[in-house]
C-alpha atoms as a PDB file:
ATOM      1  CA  UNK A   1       0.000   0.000   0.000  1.00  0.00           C
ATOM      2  CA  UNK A   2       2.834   2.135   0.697  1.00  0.00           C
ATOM      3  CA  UNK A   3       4.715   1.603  -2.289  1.00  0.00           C
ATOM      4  CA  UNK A   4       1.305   2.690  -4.242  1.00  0.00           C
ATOM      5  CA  UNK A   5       0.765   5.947  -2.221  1.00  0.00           C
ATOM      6  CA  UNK A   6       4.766   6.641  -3.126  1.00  0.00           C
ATOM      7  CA  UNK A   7       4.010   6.071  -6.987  1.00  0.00           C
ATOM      8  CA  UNK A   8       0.562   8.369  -7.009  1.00  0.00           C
ATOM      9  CA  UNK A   9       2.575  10.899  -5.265  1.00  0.00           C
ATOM     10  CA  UNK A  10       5.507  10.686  -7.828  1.00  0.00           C
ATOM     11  CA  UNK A  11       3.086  10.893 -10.958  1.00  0.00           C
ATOM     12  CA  UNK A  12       1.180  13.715  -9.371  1.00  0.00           C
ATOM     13  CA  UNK A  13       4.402  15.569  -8.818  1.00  0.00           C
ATOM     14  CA  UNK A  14       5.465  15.007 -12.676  1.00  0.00           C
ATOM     15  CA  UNK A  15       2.116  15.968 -14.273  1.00  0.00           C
ATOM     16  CA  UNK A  16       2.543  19.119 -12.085  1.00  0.00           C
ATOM     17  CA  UNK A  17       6.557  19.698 -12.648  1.00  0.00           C
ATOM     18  CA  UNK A  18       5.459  18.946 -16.735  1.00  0.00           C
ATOM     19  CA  UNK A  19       2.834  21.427 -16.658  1.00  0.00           C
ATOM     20  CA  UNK A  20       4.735  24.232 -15.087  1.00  0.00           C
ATOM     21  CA  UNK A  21       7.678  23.579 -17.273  1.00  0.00           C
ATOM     22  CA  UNK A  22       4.974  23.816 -20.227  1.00  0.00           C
ATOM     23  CA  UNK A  23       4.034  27.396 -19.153  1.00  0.00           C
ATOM     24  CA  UNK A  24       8.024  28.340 -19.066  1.00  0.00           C
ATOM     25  CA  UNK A  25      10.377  26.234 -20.704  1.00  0.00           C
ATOM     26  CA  UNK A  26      13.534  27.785 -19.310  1.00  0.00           C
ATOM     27  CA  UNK A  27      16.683  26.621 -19.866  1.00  0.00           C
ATOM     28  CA  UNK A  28      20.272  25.302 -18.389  1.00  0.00           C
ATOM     29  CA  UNK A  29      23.505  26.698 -19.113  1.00  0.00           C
ATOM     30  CA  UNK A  30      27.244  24.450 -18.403  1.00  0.00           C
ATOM     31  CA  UNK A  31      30.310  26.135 -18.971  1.00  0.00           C
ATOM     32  CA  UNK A  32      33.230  24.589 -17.807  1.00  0.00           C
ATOM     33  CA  UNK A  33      36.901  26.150 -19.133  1.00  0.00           C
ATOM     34  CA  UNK A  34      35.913  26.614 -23.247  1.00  0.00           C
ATOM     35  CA  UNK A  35      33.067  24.216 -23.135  1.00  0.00           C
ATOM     36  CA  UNK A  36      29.486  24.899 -22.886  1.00  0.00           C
ATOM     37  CA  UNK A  37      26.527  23.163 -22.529  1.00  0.00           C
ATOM     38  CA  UNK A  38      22.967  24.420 -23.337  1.00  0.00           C
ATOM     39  CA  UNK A  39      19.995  22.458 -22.620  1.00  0.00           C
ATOM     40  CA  UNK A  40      16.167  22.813 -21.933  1.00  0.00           C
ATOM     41  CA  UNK A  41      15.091  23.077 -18.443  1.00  0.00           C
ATOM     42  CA  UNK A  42      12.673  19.518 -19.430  1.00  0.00           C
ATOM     43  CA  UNK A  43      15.701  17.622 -20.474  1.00  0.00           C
ATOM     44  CA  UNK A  44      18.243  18.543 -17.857  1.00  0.00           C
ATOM     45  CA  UNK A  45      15.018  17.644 -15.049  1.00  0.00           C
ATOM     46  CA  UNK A  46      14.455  14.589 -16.904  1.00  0.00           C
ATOM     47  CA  UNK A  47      17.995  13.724 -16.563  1.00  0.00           C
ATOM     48  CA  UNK A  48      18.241  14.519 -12.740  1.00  0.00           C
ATOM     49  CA  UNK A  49      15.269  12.470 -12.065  1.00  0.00           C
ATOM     50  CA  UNK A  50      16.763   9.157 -14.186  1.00  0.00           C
ATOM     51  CA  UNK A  51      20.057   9.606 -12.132  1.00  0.00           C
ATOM     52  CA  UNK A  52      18.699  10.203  -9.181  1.00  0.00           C
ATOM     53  CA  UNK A  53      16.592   6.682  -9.686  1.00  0.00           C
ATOM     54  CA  UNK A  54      19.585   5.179 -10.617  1.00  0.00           C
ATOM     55  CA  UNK A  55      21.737   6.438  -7.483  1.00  0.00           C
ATOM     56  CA  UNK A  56      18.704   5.539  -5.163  1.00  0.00           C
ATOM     57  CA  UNK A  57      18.273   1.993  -6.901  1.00  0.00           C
ATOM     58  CA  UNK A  58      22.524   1.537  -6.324  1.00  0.00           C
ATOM     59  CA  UNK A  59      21.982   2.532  -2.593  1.00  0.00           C
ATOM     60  CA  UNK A  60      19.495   0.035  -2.264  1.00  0.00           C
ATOM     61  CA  UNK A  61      21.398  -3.144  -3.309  1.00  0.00           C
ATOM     62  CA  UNK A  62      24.066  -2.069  -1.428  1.00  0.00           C
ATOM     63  CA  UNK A  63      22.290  -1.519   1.486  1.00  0.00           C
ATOM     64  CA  UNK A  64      20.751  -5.383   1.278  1.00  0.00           C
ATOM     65  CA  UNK A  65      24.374  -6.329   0.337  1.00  0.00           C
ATOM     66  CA  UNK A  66      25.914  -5.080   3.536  1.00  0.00           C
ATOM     67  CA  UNK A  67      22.961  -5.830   5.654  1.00  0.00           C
ATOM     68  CA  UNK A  68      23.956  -9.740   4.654  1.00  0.00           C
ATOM     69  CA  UNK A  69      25.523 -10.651   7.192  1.00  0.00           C
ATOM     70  CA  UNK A  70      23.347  -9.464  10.011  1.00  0.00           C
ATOM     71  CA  UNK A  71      20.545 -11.304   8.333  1.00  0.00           C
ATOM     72  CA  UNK A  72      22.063 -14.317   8.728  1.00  0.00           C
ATOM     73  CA  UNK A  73      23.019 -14.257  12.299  1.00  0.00           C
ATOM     74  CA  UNK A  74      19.370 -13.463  13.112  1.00  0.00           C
ATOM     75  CA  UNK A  75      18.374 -16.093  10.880  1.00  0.00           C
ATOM     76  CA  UNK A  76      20.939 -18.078  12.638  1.00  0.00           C
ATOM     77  CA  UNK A  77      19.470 -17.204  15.964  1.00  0.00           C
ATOM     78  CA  UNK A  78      15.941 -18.198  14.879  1.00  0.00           C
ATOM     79  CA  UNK A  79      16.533 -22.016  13.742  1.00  0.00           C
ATOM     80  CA  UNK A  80      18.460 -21.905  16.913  1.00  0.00           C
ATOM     81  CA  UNK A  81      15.443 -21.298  18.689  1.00  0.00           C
ATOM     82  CA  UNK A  82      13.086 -23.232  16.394  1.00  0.00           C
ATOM     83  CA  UNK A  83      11.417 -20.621  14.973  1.00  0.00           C
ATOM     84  CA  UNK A  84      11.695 -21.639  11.335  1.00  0.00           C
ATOM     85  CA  UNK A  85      11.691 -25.251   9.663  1.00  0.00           C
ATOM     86  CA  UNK A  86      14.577 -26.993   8.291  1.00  0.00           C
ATOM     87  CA  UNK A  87      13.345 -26.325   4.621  1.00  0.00           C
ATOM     88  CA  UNK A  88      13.354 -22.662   5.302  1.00  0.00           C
ATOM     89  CA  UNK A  89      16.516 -22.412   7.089  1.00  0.00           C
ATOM     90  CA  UNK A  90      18.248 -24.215   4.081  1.00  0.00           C
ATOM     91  CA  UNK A  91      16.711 -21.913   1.206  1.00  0.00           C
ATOM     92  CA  UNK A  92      17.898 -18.940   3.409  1.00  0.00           C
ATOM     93  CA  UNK A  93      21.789 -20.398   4.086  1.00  0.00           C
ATOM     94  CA  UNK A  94      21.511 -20.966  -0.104  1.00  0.00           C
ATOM     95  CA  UNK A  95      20.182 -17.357  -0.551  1.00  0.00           C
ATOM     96  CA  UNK A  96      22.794 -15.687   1.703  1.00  0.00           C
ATOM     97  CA  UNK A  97      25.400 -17.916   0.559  1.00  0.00           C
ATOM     98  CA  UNK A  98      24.878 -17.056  -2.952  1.00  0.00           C
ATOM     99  CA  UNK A  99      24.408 -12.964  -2.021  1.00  0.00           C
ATOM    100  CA  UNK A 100      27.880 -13.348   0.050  1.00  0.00           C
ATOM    101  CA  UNK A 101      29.684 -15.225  -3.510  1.00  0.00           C
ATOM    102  CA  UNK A 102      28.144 -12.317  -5.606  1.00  0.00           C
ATOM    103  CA  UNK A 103      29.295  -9.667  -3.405  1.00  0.00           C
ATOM    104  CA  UNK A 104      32.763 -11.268  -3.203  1.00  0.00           C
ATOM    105  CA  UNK A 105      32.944 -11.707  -6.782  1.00  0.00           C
ATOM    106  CA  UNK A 106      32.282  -7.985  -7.410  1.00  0.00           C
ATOM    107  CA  UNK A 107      35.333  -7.188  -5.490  1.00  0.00           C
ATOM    108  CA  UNK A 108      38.828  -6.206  -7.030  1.00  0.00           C
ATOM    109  CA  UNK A 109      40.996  -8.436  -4.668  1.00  0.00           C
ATOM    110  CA  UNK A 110      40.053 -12.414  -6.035  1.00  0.00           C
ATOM    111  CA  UNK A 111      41.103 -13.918  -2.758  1.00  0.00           C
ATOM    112  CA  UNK A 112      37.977 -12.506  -1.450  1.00  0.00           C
ATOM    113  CA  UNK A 113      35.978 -14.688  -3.645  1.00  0.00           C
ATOM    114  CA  UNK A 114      37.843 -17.726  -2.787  1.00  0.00           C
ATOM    115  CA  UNK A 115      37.292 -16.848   0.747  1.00  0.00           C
ATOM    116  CA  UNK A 116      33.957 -16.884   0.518  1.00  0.00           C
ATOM    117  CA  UNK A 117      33.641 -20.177  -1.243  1.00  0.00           C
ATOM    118  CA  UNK A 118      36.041 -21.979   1.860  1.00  0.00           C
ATOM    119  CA  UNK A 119      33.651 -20.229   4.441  1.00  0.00           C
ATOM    120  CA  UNK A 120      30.874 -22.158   3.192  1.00  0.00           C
ATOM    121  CA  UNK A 121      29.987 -25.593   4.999  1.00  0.00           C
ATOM    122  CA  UNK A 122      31.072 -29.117   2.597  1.00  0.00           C
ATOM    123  CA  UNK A 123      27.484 -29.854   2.637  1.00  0.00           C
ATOM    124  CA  UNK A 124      26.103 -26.440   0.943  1.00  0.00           C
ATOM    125  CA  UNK A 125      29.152 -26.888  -1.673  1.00  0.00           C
ATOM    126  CA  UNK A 126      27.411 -30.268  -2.851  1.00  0.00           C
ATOM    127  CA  UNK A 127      24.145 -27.438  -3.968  1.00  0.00           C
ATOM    128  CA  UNK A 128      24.410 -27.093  -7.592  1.00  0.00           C
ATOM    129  CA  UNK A 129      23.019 -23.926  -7.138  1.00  0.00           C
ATOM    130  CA  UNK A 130      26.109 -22.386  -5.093  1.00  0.00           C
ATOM    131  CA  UNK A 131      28.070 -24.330  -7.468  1.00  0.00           C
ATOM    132  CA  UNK A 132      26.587 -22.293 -10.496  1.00  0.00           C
ATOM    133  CA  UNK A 133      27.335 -18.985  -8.445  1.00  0.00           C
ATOM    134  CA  UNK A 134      30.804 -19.985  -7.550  1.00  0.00           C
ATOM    135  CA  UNK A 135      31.733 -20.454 -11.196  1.00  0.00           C
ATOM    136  CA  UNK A 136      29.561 -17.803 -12.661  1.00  0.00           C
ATOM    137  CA  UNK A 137      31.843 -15.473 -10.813  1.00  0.00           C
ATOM    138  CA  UNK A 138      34.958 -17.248 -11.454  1.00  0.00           C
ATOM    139  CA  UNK A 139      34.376 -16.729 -15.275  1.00  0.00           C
ATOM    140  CA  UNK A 140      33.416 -12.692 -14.607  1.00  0.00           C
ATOM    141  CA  UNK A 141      36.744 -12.168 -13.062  1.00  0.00           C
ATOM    142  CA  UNK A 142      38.335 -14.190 -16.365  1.00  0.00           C
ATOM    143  CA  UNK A 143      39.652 -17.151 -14.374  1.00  0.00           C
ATOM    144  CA  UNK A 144      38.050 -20.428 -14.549  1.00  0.00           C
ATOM    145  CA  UNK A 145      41.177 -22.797 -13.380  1.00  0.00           C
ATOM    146  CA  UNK A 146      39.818 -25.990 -11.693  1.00  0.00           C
ATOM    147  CA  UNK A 147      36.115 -25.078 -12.452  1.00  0.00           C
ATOM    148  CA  UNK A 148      35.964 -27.919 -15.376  1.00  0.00           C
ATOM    149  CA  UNK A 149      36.852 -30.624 -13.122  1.00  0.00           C
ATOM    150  CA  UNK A 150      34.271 -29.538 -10.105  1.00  0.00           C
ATOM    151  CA  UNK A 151      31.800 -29.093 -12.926  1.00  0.00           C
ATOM    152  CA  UNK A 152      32.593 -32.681 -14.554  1.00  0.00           C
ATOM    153  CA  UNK A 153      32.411 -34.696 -11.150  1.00  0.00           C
ATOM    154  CA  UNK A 154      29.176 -32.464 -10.238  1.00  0.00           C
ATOM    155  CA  UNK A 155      27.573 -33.750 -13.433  1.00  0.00           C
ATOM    156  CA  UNK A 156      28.528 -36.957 -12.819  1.00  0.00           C
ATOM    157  CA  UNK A 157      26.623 -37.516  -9.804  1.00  0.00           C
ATOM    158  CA  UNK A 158      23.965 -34.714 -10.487  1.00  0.00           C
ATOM    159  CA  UNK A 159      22.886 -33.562 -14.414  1.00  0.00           C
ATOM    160  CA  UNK A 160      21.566 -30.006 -14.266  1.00  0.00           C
ATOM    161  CA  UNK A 161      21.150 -27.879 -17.318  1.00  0.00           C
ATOM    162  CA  UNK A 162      23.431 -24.661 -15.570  1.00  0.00           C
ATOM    163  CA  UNK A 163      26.180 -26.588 -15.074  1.00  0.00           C
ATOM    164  CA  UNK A 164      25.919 -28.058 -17.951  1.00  0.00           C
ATOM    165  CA  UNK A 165      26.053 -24.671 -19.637  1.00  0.00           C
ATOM    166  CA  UNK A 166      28.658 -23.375 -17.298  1.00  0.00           C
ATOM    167  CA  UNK A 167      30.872 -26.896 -18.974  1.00  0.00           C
ATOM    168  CA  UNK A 168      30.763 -25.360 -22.309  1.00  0.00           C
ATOM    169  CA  UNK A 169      32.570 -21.649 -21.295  1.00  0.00           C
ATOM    170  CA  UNK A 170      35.105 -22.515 -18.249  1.00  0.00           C
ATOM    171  CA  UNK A 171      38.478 -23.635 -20.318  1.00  0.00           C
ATOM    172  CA  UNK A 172      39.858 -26.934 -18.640  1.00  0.00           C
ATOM    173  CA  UNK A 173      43.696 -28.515 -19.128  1.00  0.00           C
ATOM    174  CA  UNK A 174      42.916 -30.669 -21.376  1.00  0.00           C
ATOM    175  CA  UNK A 175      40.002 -29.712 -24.026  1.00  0.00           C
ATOM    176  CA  UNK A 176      40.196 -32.698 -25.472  1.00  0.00           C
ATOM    177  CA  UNK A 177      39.115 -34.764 -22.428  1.00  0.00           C
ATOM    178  CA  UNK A 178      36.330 -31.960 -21.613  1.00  0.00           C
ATOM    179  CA  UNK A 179      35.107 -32.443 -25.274  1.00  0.00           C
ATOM    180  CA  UNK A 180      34.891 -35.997 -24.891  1.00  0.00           C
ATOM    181  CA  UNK A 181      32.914 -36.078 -21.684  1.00  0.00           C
ATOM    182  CA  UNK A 182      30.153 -33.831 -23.028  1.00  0.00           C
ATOM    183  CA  UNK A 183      30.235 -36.534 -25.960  1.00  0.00           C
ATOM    184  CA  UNK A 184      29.743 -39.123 -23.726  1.00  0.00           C
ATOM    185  CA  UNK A 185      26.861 -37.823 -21.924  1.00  0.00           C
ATOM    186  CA  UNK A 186      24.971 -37.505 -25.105  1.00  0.00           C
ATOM    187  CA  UNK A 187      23.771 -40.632 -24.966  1.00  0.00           C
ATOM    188  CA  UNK A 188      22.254 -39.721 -22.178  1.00  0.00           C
ATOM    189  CA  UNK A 189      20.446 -36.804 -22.735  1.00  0.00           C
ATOM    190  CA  UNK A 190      20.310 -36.558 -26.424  1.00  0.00           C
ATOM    191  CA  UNK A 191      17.772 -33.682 -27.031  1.00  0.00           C
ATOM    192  CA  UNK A 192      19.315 -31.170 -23.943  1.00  0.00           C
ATOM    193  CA  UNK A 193      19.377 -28.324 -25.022  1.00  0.00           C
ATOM    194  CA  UNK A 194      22.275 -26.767 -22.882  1.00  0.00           C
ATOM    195  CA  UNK A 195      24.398 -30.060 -23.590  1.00  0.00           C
ATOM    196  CA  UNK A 196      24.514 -29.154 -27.109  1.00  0.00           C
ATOM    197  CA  UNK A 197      24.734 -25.853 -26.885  1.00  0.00           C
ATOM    198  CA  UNK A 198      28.308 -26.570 -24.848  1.00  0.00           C
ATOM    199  CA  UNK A 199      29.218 -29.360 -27.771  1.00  0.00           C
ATOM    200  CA  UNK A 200      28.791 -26.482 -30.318  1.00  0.00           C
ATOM    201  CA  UNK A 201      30.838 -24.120 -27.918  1.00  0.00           C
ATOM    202  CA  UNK A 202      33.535 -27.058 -27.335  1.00  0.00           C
ATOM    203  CA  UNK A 203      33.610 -27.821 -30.992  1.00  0.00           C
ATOM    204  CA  UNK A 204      34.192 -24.545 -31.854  1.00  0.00           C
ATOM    205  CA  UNK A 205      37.175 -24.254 -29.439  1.00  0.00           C
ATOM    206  CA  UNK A 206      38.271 -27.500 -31.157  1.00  0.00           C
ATOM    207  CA  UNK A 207      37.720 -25.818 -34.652  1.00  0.00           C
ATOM    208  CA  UNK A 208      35.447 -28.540 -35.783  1.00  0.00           C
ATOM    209  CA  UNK A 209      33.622 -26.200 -37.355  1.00  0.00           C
ATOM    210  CA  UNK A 210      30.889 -28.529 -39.077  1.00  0.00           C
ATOM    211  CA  UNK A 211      30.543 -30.757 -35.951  1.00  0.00           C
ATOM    212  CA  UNK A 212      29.902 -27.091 -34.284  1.00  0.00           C
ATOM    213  CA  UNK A 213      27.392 -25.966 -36.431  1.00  0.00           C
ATOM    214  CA  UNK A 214      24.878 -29.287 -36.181  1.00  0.00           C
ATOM    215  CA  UNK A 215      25.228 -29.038 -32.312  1.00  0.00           C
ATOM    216  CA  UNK A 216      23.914 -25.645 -32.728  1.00  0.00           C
ATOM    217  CA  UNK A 217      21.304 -26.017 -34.953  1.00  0.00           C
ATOM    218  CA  UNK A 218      20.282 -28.941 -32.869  1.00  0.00           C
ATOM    219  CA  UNK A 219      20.079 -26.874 -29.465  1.00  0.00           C
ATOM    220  CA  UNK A 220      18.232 -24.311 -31.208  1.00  0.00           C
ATOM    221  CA  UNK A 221      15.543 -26.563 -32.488  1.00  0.00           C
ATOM    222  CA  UNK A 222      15.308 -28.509 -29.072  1.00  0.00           C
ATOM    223  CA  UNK A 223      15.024 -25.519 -27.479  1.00  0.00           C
ATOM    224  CA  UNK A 224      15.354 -22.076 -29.258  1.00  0.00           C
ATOM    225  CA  UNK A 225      17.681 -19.790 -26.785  1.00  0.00           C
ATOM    226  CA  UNK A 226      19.523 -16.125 -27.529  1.00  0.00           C
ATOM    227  CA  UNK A 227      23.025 -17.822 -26.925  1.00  0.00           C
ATOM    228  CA  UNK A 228      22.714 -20.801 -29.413  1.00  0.00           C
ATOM    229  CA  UNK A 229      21.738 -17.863 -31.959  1.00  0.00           C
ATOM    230  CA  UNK A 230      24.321 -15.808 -31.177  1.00  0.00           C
ATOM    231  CA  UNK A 231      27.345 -18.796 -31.220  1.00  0.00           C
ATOM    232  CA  UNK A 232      25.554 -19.686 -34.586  1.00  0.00           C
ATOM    233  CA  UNK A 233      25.679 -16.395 -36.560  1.00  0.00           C
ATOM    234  CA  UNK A 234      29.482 -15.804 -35.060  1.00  0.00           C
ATOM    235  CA  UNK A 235      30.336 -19.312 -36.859  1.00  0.00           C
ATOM    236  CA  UNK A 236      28.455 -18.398 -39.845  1.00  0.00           C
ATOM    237  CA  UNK A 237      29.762 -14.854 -40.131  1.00  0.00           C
ATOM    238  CA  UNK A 238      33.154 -16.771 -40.085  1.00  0.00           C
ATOM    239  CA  UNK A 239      32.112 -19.312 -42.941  1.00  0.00           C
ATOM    240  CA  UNK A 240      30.761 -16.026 -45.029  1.00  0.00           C
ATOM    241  CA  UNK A 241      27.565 -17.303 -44.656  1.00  0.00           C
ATOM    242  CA  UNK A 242      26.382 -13.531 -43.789  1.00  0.00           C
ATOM    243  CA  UNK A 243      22.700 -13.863 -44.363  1.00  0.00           C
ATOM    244  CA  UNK A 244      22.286 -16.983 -42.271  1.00  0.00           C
ATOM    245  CA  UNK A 245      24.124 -15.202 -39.680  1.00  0.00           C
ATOM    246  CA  UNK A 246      22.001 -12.439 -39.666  1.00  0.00           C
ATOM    247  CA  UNK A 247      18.824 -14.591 -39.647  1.00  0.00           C
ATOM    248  CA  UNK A 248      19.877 -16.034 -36.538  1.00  0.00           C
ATOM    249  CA  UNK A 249      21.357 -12.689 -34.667  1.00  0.00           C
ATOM    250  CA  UNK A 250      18.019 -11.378 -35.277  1.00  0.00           C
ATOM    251  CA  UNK A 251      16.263 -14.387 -33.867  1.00  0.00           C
ATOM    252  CA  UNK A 252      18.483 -14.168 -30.929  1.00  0.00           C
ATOM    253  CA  UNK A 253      17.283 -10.902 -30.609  1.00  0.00           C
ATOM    254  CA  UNK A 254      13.865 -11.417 -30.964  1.00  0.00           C
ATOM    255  CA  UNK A 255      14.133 -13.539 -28.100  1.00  0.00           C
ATOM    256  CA  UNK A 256      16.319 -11.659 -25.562  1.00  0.00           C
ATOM    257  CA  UNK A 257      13.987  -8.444 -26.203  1.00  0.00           C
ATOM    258  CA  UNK A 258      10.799 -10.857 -25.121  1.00  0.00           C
ATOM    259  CA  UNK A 259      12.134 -11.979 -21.939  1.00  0.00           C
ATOM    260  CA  UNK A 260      10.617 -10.276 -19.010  1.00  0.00           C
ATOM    261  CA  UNK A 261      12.461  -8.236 -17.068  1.00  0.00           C
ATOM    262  CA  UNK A 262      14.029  -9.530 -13.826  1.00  0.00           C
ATOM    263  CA  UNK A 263      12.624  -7.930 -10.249  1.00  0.00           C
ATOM    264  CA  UNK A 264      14.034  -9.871  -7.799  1.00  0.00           C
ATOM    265  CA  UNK A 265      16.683 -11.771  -6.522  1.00  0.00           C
ATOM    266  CA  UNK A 266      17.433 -15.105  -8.626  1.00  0.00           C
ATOM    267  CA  UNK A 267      15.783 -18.390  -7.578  1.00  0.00           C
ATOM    268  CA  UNK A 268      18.057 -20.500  -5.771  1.00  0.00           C
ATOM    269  CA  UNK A 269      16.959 -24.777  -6.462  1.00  0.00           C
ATOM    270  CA  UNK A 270      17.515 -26.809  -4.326  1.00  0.00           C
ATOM    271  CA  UNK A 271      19.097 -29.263  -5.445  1.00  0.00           C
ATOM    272  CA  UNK A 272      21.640 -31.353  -3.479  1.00  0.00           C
ATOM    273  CA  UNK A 273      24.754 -33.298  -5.427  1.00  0.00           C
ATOM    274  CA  UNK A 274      26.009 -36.574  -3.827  1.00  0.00           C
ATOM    275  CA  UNK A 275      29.501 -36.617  -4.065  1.00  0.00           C
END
């Protein structure tokens, strides 16, 4: 109800600010040195108020960023006491866990990150979920050493389509061994979509570019998704195929434009790996 009464207020505010700045434009004047900068008084307001949204929105995630930790000693405090059941105390250790990775993975120093991973009980490791988080962030900071082989034993015990995309972009030692696993496992899932999305991505590492191309098309037709599209055109752009290409970085397009917009934190599954 609160958030409604805060909107009203807000659009009553513009309507007003727009019709006043109707009745006299005005105008804003920069100068800084030789430069100067000359706007309308409706663009430079419009301006302020995006900024200021976007400094308030920044302020916000920080604010549930560094308020982390306390959340989980009181949420530590309340299974203590029996307050909340087992099911919610895990999906609240895999939400903080997961907040506490990202935050450590936006950090300059990469010990952090690694930090953050050893502070986390053996048990939660074995989540695919934290798993996925781990080595999302590995791969943002551009080093995805020892990721393949956690990824390749998690599989093993536990298929799940993330990881199994996450297989196809960490870079192991030995491609040719990574290649041949996600080979292998084809047998098992033949029409997974994220399975052959990493054979095309393997296969194009391995510069087998036809092999490449039919995993592709295959993901795409078992399930149509913007990064199948896009690892299609960039092979067909580099076999001159430049309409084909095209085709499919418009489709890829198509699709990313149509997804809905995310509002809220990511959902976490729960979904445990036996070692």
């Amino acid at each position: 109800m609160r958030i409604l009464f805060t909107f009203l207020i807000m659009l009553l505010l513009a309507v007003v600010t727009g019709w006043l700045l109707q009745q006299s434009p005005g105008g804003v004047v920069f100068t800084y040195k030789e430069w100067i900068i000359q706007t309308s008084l409706v663009v430079f307001a419009l301006v302020f108020i995006i900024l200021f949204l976007l400094v308030y929105i920044l302020l916000r995630l920080l604010t549930k960023l560094l308020r982390l930790p306390a959340d989980f000693r009181r949420w530590s405090e309340r299974r203590r006491r029996g307050l909340i059941s087992a099911e919610q105390a895990k999906a609240k250790q895999l939400t903080t866990h997961a907040g506490l990775l990202q935050q450590a993975g936006s950090e300059q120093d990469s010990p952090v990150l690694e930090d953050a991973w050893r502070s986390i009980p053996n048990k939660l490791k074995k989540e695919s979920s934290l798993l996925g988080t781990y080595v999302t962030e590995r791969l943002r900071r551009g080093d995805s050493s020892g990721c393949e082989v956690m990824l390749r034993r998690a599989l093993k015990k536990h298929w799940d389509p993330e990881l199994v995309r996450l297989f196809g972009l960490v870079e192991g030692r030995n491609l040719k061994r990574q290649l041949q696993f996600a080979e292998n496992s084809l047998s098992r899932f033949p029409r997974d979509a994220a399975l052959l999305l990493t054979l095309g991505r393997l296969c194009k590492k391995h510069q087998l570019w036809g092999k490449a191309r039919s995993y592709l098309e295959q993901s795409i037709e078992a399930r149509p998704n913007p990064e199948a599209c896009q690892e299609l055109a960039s092979l067909l752009e580099r076999q001159g195929d430049h309409a084909a290409a095209a085709r499919y970085y418009q489709q890829g397009l198509n699709m990313v434009t149509a997804l809905p917009t995310a509002t809220g934190p990511a959902r976490i599954p729960h979904q445990r790996l036996q070692w």
